[in-house]
PDB file of N, CA and C in Angstrom:
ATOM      1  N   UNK A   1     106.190  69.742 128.049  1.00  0.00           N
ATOM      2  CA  UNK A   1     105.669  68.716 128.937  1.00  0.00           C
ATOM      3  C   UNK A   1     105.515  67.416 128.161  1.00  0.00           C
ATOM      4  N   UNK A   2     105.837  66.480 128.785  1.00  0.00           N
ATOM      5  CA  UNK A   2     105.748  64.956 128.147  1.00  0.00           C
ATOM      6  C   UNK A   2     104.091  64.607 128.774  1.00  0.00           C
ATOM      7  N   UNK A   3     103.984  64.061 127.383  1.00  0.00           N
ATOM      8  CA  UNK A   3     102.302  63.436 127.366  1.00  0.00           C
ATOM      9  C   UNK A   3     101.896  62.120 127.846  1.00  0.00           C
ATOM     10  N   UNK A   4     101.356  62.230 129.322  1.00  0.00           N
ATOM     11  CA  UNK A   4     101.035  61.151 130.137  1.00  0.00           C
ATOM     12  C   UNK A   4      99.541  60.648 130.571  1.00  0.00           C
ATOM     13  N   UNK A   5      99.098  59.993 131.081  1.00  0.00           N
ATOM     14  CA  UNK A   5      98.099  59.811 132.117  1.00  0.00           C
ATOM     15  C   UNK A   5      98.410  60.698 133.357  1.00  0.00           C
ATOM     16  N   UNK A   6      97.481  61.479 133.374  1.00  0.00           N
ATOM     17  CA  UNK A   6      97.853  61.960 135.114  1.00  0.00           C
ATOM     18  C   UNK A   6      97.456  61.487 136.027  1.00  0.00           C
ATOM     19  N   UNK A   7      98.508  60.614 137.021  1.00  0.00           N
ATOM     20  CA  UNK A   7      97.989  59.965 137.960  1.00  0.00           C
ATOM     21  C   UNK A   7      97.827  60.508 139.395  1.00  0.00           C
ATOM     22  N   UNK A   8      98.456  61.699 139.570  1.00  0.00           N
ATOM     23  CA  UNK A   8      98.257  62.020 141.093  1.00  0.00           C
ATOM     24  C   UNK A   8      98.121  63.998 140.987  1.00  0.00           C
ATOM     25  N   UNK A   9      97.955  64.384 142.279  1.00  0.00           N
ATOM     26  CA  UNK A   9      97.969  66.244 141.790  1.00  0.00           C
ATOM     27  C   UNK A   9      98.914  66.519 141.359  1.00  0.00           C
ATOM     28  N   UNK A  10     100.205  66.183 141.364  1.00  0.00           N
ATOM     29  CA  UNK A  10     101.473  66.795 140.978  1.00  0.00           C
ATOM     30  C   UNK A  10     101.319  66.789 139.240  1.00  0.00           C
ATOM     31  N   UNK A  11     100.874  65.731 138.517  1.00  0.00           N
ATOM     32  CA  UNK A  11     100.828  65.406 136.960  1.00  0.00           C
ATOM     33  C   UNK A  11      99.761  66.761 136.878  1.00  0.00           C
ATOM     34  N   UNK A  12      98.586  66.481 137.781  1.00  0.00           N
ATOM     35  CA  UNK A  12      97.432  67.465 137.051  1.00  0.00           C
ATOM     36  C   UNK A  12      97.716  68.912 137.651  1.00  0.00           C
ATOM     37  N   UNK A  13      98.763  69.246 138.357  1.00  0.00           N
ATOM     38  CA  UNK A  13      99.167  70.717 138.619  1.00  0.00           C
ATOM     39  C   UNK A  13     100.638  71.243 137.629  1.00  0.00           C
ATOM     40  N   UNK A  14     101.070  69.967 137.061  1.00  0.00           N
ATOM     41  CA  UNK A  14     101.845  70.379 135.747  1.00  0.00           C
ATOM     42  C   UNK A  14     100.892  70.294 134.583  1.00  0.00           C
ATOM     43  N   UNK A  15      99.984  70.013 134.419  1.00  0.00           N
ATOM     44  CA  UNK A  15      98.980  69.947 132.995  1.00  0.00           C
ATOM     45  C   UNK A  15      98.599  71.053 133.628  1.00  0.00           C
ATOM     46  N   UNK A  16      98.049  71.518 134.286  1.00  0.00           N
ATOM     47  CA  UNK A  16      96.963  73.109 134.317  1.00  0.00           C
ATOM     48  C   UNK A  16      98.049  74.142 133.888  1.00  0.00           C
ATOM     49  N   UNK A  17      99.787  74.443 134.908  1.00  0.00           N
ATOM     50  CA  UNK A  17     100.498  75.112 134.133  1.00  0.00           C
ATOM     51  C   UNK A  17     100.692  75.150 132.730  1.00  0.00           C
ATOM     52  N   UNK A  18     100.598  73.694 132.206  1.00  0.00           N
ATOM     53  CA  UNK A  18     100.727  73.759 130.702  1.00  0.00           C
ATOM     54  C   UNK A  18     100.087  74.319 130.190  1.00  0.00           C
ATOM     55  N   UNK A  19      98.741  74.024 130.157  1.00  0.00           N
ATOM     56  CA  UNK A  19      98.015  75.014 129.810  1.00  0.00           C
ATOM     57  C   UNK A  19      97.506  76.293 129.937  1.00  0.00           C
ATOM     58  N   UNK A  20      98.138  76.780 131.263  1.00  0.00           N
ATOM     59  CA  UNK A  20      98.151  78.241 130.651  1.00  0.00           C
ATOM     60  C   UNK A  20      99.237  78.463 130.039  1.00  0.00           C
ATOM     61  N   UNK A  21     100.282  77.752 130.093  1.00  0.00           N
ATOM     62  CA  UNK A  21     101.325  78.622 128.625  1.00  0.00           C
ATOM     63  C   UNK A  21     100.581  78.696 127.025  1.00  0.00           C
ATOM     64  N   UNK A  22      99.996  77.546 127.160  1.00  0.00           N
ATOM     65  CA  UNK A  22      99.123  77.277 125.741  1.00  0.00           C
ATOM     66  C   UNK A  22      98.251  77.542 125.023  1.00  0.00           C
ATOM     67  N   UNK A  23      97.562  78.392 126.508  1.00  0.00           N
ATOM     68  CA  UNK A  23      96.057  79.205 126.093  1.00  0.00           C
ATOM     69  C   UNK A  23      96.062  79.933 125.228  1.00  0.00           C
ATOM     70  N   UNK A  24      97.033  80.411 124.915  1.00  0.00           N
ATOM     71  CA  UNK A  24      96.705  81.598 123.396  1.00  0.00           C
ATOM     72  C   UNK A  24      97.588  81.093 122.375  1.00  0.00           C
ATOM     73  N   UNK A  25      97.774  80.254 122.212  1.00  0.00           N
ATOM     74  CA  UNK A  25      98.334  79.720 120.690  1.00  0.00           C
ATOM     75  C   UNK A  25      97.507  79.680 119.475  1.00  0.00           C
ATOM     76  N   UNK A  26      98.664  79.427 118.472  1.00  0.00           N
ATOM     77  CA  UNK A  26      98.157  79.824 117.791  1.00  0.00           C
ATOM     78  C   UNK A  26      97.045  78.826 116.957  1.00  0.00           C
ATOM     79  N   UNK A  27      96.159  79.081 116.156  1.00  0.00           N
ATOM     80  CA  UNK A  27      95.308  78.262 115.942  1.00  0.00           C
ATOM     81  C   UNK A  27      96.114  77.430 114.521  1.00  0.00           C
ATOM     82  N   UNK A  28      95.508  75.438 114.881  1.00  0.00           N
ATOM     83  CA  UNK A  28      96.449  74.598 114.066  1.00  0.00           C
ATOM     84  C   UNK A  28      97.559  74.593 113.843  1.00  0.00           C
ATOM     85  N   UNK A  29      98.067  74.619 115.597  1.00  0.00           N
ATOM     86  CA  UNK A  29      99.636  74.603 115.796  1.00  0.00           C
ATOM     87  C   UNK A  29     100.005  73.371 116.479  1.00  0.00           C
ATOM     88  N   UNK A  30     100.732  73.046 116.352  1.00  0.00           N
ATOM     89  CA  UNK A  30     101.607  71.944 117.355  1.00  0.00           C
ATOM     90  C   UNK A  30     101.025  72.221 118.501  1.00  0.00           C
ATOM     91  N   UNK A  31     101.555  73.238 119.197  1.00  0.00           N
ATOM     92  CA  UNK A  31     100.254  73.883 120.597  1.00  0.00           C
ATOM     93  C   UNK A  31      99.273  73.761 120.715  1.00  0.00           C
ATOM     94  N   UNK A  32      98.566  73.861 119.646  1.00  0.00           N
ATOM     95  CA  UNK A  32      97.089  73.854 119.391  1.00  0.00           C
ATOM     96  C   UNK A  32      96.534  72.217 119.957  1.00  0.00           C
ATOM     97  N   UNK A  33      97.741  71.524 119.003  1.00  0.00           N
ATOM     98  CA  UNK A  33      97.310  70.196 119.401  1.00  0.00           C
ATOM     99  C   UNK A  33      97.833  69.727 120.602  1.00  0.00           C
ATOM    100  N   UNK A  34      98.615  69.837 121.459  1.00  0.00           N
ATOM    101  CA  UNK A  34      98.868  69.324 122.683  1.00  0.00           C
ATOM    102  C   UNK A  34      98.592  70.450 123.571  1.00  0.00           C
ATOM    103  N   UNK A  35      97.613  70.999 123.000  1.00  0.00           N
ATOM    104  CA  UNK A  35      96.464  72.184 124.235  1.00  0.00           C
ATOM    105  C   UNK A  35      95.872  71.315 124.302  1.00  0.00           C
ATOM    106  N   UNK A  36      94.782  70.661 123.332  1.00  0.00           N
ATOM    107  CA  UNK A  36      93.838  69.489 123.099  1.00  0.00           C
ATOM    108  C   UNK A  36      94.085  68.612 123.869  1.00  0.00           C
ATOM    109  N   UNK A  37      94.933  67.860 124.224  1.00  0.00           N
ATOM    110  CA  UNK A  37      95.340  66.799 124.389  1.00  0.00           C
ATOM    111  C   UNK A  37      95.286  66.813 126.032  1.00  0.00           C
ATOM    112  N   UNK A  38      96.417  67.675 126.373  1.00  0.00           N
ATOM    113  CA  UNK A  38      96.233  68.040 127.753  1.00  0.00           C
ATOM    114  C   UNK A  38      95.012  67.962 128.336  1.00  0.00           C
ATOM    115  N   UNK A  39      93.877  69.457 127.487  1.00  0.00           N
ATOM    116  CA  UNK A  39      92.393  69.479 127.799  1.00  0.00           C
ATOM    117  C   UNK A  39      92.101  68.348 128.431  1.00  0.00           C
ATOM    118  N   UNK A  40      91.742  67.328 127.595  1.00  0.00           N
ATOM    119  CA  UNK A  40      91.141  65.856 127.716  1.00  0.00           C
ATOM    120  C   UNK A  40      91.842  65.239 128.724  1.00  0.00           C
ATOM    121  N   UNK A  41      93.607  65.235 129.246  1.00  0.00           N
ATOM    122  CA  UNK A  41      93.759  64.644 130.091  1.00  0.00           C
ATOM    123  C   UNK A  41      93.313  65.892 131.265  1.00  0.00           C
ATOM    124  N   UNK A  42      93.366  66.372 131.286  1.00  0.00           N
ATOM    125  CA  UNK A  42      92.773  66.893 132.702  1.00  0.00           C
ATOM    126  C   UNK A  42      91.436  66.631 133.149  1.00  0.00           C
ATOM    127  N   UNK A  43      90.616  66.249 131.482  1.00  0.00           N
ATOM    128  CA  UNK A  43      89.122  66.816 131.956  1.00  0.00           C
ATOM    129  C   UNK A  43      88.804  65.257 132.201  1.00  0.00           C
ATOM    130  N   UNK A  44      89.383  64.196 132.027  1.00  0.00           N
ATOM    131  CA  UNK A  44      89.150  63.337 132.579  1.00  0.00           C
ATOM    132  C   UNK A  44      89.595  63.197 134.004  1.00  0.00           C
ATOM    133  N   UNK A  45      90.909  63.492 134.426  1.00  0.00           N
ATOM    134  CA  UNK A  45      91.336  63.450 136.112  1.00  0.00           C
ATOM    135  C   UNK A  45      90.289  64.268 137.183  1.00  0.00           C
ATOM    136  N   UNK A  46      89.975  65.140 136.039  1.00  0.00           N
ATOM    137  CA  UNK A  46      88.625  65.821 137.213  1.00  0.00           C
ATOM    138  C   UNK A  46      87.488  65.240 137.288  1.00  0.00           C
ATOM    139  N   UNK A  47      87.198  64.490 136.112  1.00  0.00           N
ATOM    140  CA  UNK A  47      85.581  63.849 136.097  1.00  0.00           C
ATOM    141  C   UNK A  47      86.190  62.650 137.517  1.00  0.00           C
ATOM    142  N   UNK A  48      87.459  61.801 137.276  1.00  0.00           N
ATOM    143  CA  UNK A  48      87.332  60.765 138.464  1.00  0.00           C
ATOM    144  C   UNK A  48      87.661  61.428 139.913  1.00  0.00           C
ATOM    145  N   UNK A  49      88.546  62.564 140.245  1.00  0.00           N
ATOM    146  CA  UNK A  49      88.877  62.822 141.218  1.00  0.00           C
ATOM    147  C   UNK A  49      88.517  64.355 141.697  1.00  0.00           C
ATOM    148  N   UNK A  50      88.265  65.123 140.638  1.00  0.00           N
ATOM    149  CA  UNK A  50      87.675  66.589 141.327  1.00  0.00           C
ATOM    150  C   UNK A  50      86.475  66.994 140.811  1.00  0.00           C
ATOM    151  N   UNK A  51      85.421  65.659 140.929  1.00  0.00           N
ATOM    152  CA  UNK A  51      83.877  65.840 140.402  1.00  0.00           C
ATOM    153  C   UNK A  51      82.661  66.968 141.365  1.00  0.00           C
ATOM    154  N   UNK A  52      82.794  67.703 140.562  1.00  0.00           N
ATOM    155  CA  UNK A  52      82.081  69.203 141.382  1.00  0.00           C
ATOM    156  C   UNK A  52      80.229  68.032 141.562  1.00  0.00           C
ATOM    157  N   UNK A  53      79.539  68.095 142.379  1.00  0.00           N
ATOM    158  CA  UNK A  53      77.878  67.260 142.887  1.00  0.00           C
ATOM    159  C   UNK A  53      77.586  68.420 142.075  1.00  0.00           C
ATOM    160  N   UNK A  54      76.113  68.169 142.133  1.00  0.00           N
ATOM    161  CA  UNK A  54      75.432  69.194 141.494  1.00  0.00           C
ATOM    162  C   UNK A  54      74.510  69.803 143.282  1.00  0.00           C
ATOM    163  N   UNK A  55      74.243  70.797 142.908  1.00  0.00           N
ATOM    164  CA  UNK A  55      73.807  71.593 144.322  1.00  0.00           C
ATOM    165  C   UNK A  55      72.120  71.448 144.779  1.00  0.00           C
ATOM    166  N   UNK A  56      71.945  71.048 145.879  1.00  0.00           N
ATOM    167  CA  UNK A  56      70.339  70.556 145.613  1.00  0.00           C
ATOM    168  C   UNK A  56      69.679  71.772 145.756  1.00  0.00           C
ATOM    169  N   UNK A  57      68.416  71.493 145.574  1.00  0.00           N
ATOM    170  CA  UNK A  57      67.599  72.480 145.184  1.00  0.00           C
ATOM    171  C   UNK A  57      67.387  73.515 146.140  1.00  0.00           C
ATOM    172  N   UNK A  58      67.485  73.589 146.871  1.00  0.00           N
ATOM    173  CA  UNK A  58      67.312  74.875 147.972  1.00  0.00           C
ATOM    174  C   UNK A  58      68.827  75.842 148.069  1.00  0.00           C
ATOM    175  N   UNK A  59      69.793  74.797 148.086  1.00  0.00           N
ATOM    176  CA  UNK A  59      70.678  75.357 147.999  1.00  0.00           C
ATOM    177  C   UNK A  59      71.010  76.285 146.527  1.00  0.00           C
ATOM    178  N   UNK A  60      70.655  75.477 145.401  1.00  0.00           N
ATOM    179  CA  UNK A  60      70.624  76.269 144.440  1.00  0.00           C
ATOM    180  C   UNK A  60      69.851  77.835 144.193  1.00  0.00           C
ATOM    181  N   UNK A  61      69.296  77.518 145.063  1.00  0.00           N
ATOM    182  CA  UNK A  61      68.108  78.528 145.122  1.00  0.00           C
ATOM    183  C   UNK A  61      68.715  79.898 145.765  1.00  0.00           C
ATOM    184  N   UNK A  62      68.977  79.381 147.032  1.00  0.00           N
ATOM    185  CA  UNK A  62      69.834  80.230 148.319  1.00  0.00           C
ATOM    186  C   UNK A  62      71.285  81.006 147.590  1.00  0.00           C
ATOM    187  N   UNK A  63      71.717  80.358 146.690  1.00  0.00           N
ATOM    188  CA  UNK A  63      72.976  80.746 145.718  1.00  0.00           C
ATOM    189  C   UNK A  63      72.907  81.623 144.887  1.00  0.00           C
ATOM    190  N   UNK A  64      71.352  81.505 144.381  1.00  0.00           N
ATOM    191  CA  UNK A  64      70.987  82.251 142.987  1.00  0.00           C
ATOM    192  C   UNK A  64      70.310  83.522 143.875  1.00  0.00           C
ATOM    193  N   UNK A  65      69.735  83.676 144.703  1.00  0.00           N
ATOM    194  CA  UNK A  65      69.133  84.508 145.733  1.00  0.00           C
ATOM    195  C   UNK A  65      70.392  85.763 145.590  1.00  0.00           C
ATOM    196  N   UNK A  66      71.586  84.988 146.778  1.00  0.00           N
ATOM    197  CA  UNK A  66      72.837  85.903 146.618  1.00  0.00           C
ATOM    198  C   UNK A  66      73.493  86.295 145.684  1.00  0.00           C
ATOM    199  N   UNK A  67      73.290  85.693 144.658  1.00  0.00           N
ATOM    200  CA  UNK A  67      73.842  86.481 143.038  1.00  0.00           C
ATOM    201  C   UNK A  67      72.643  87.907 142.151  1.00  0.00           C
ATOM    202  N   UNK A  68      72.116  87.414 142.878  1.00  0.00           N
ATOM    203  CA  UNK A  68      71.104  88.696 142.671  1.00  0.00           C
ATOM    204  C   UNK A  68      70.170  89.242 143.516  1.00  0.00           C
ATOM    205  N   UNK A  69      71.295  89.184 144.855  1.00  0.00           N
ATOM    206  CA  UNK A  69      71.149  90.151 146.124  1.00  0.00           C
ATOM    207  C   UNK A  69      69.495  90.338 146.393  1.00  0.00           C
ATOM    208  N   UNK A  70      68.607  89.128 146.266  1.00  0.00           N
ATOM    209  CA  UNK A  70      67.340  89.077 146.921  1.00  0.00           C
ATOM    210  C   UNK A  70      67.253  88.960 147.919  1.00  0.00           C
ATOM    211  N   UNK A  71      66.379  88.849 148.685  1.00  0.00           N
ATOM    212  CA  UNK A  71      65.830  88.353 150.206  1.00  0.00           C
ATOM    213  C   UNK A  71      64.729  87.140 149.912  1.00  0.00           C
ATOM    214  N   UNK A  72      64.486  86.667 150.938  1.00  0.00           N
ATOM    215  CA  UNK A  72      63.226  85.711 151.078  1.00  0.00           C
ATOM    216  C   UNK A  72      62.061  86.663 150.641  1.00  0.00           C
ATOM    217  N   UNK A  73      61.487  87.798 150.769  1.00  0.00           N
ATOM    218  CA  UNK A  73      60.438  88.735 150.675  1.00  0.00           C
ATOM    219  C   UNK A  73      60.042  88.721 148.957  1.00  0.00           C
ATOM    220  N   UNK A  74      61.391  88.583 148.478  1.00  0.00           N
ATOM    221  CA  UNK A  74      61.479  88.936 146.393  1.00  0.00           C
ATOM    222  C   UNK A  74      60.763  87.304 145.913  1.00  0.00           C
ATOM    223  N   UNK A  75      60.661  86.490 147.174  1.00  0.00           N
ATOM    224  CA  UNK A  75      60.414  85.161 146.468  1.00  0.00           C
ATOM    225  C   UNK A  75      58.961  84.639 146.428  1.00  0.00           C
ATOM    226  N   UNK A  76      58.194  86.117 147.487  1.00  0.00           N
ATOM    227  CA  UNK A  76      56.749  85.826 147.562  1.00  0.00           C
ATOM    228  C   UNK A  76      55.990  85.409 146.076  1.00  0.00           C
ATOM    229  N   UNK A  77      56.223  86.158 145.134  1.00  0.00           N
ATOM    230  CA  UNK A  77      55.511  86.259 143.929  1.00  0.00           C
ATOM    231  C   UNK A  77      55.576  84.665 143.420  1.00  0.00           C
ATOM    232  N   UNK A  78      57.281  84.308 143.567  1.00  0.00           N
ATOM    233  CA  UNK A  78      57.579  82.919 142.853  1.00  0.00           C
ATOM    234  C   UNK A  78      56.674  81.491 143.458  1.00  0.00           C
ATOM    235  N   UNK A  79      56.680  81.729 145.473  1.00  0.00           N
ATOM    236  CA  UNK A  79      56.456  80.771 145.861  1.00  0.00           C
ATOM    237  C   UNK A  79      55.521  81.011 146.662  1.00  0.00           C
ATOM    238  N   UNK A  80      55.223  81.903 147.111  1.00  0.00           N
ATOM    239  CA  UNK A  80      53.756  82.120 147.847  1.00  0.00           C
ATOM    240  C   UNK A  80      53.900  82.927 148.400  1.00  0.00           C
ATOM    241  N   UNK A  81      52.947  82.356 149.832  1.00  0.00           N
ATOM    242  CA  UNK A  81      53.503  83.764 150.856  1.00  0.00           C
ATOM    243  C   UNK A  81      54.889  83.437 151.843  1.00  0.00           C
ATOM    244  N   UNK A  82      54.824  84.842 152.759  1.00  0.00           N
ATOM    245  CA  UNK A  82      55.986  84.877 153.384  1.00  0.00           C
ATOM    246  C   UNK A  82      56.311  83.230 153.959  1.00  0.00           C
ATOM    247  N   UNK A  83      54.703  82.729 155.036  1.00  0.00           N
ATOM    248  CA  UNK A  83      55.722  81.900 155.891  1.00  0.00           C
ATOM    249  C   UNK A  83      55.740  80.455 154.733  1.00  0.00           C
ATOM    250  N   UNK A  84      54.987  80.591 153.801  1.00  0.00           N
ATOM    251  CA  UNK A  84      55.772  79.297 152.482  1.00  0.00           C
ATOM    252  C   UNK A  84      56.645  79.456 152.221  1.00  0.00           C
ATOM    253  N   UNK A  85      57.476  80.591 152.226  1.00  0.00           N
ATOM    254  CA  UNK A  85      58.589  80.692 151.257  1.00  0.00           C
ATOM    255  C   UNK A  85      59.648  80.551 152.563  1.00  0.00           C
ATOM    256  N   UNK A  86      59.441  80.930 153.803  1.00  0.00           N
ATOM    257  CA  UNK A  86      60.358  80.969 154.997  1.00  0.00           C
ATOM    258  C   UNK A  86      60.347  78.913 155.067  1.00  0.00           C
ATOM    259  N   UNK A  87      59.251  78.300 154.842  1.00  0.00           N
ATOM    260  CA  UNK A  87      58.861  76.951 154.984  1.00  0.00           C
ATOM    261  C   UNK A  87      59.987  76.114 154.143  1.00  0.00           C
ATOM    262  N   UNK A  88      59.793  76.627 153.132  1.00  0.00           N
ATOM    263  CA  UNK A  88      60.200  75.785 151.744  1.00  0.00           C
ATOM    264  C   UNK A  88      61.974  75.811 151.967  1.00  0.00           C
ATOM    265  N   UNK A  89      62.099  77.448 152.260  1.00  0.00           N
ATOM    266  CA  UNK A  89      63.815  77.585 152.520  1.00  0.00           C
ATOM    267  C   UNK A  89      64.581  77.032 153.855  1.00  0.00           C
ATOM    268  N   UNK A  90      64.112  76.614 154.450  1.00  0.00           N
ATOM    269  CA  UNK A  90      63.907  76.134 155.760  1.00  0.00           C
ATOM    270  C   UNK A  90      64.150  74.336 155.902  1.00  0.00           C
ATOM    271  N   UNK A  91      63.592  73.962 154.788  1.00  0.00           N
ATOM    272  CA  UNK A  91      63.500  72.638 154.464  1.00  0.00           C
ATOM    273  C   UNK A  91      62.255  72.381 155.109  1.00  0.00           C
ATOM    274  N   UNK A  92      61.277  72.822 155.914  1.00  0.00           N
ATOM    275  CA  UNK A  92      60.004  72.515 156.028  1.00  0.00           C
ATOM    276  C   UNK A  92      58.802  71.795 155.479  1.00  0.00           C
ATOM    277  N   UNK A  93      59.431  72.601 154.149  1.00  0.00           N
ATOM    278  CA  UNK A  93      57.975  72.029 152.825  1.00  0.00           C
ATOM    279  C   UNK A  93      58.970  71.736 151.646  1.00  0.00           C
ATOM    280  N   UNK A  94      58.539  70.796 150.932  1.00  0.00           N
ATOM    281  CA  UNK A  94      59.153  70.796 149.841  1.00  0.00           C
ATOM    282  C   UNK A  94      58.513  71.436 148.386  1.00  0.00           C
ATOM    283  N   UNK A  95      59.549  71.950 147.507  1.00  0.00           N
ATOM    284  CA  UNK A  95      58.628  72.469 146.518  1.00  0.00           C
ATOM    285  C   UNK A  95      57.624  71.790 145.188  1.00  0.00           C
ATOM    286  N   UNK A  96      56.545  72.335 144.807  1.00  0.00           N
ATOM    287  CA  UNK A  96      55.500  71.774 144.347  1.00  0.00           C
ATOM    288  C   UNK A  96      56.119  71.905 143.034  1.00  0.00           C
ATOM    289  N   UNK A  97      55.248  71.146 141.868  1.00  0.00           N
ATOM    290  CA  UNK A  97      55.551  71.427 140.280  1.00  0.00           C
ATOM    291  C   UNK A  97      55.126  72.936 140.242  1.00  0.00           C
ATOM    292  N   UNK A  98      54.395  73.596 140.403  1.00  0.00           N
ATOM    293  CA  UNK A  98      53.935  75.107 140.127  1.00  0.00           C
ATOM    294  C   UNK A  98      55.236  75.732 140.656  1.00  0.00           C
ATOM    295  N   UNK A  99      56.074  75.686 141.700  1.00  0.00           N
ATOM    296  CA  UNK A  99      57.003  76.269 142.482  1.00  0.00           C
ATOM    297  C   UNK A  99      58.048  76.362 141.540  1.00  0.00           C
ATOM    298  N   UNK A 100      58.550  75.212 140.997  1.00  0.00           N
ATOM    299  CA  UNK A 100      59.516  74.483 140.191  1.00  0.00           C
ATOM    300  C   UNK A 100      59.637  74.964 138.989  1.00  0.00           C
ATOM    301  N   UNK A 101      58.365  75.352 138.317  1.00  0.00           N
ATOM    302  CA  UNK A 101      58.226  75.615 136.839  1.00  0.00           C
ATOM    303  C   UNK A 101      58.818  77.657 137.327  1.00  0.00           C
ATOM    304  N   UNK A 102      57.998  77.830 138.360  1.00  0.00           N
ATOM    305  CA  UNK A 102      57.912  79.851 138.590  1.00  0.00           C
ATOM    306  C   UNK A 102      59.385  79.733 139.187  1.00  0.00           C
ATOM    307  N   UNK A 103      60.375  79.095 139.317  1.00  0.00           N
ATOM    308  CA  UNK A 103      61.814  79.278 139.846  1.00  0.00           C
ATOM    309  C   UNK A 103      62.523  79.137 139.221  1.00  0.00           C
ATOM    310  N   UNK A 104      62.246  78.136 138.079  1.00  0.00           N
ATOM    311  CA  UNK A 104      63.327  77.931 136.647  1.00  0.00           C
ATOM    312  C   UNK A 104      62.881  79.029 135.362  1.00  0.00           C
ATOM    313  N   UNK A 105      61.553  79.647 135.396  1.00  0.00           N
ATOM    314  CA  UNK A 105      61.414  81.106 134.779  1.00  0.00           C
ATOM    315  C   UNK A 105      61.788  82.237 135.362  1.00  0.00           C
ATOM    316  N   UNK A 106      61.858  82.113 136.724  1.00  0.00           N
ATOM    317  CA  UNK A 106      62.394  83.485 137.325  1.00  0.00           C
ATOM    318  C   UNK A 106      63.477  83.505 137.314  1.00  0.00           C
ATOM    319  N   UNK A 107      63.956  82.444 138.117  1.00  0.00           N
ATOM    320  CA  UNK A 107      65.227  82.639 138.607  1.00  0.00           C
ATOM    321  C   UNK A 107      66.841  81.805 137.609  1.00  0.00           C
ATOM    322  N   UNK A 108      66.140  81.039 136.383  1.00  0.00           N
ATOM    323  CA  UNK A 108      66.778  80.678 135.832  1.00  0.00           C
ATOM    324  C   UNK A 108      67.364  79.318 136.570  1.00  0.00           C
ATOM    325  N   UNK A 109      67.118  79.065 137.380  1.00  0.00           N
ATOM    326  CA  UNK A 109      68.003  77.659 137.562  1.00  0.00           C
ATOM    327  C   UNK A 109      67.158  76.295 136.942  1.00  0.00           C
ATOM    328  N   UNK A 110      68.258  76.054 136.813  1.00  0.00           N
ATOM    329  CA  UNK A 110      67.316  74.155 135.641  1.00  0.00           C
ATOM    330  C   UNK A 110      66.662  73.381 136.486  1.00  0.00           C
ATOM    331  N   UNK A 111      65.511  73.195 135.941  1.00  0.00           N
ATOM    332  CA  UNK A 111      64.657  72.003 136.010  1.00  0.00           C
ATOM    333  C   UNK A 111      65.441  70.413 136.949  1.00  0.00           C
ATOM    334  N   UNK A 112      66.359  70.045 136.126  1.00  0.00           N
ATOM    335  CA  UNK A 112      67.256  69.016 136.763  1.00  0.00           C
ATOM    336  C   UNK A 112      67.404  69.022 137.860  1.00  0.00           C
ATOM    337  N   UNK A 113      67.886  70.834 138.575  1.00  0.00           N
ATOM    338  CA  UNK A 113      68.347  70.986 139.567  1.00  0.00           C
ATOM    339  C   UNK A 113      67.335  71.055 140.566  1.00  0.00           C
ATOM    340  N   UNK A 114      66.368  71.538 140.437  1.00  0.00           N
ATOM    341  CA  UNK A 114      65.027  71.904 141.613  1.00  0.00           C
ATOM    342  C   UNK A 114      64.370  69.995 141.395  1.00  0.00           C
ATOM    343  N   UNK A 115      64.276  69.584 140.171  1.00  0.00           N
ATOM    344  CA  UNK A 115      63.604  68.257 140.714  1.00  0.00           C
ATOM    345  C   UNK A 115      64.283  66.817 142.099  1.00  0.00           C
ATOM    346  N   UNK A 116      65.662  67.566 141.824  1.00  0.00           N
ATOM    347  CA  UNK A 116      66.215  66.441 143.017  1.00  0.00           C
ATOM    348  C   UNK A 116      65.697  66.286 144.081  1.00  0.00           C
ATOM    349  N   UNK A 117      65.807  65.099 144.911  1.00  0.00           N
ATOM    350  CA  UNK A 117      65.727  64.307 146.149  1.00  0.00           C
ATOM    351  C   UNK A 117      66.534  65.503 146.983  1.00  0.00           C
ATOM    352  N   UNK A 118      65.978  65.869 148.224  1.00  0.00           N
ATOM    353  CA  UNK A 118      66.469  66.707 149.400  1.00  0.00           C
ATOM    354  C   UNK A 118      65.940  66.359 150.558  1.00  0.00           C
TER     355      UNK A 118
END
């Protein structure tokens, strides 16, 4: 592959093939270095054009719930009682600093993510 700017999907759907031919090269190879290279041009075409948001806080929540097959009922302990926690998921209530701190120890999701605007 010739080493470009990628300007449209077609450039950045020939850089992703490239790189999987490249993925297992060998280390401080010619490959090695235009694995690199590629890397960076892709990981810039995605920062301007395939920028993943970050997920707001309920939703993060609702995500992490289904990755470890809870219910609203498993969240009493974290956030109160039933109809707080039906409130909060609901968009009803928003969550408190006590909520925030017992959801990023339980449930592992970051701080960053539960403090956003919703």
């Amino acid at each position: 592959m010739e080493i470009r700017p990628l300007k449209n999907e077609a450039d950045y759907n020939e850089a992703m093939k490239r790189i999987d031919q490249l993925i297992d090269c060998d280390k401080n190879s010619k490959e090695e270095m235009e694995l690199e290279v590629i890397s960076l041009l892709v990981w810039d075409y995605e920062e301007k054009y395939h920028k993943i948001e970050p997920l707001l806080p309920i939703r993060a929540i609702l995500t992490r719930m289904e990755e470890l097959n809870l219910k609203p009922k498993d969240l009493v302990s974290i956030i109160g009682d039933k109809s707080r926690v039906s409130d909060v998921l609901s968009l009803k209530r928003k969550l408190t600093l006590r909520m925030i701190r017992e959801i990023n120890k339980t449930l592992n999701i970051p701080i960053e993510t539960l403090v956003q605007e919703y």
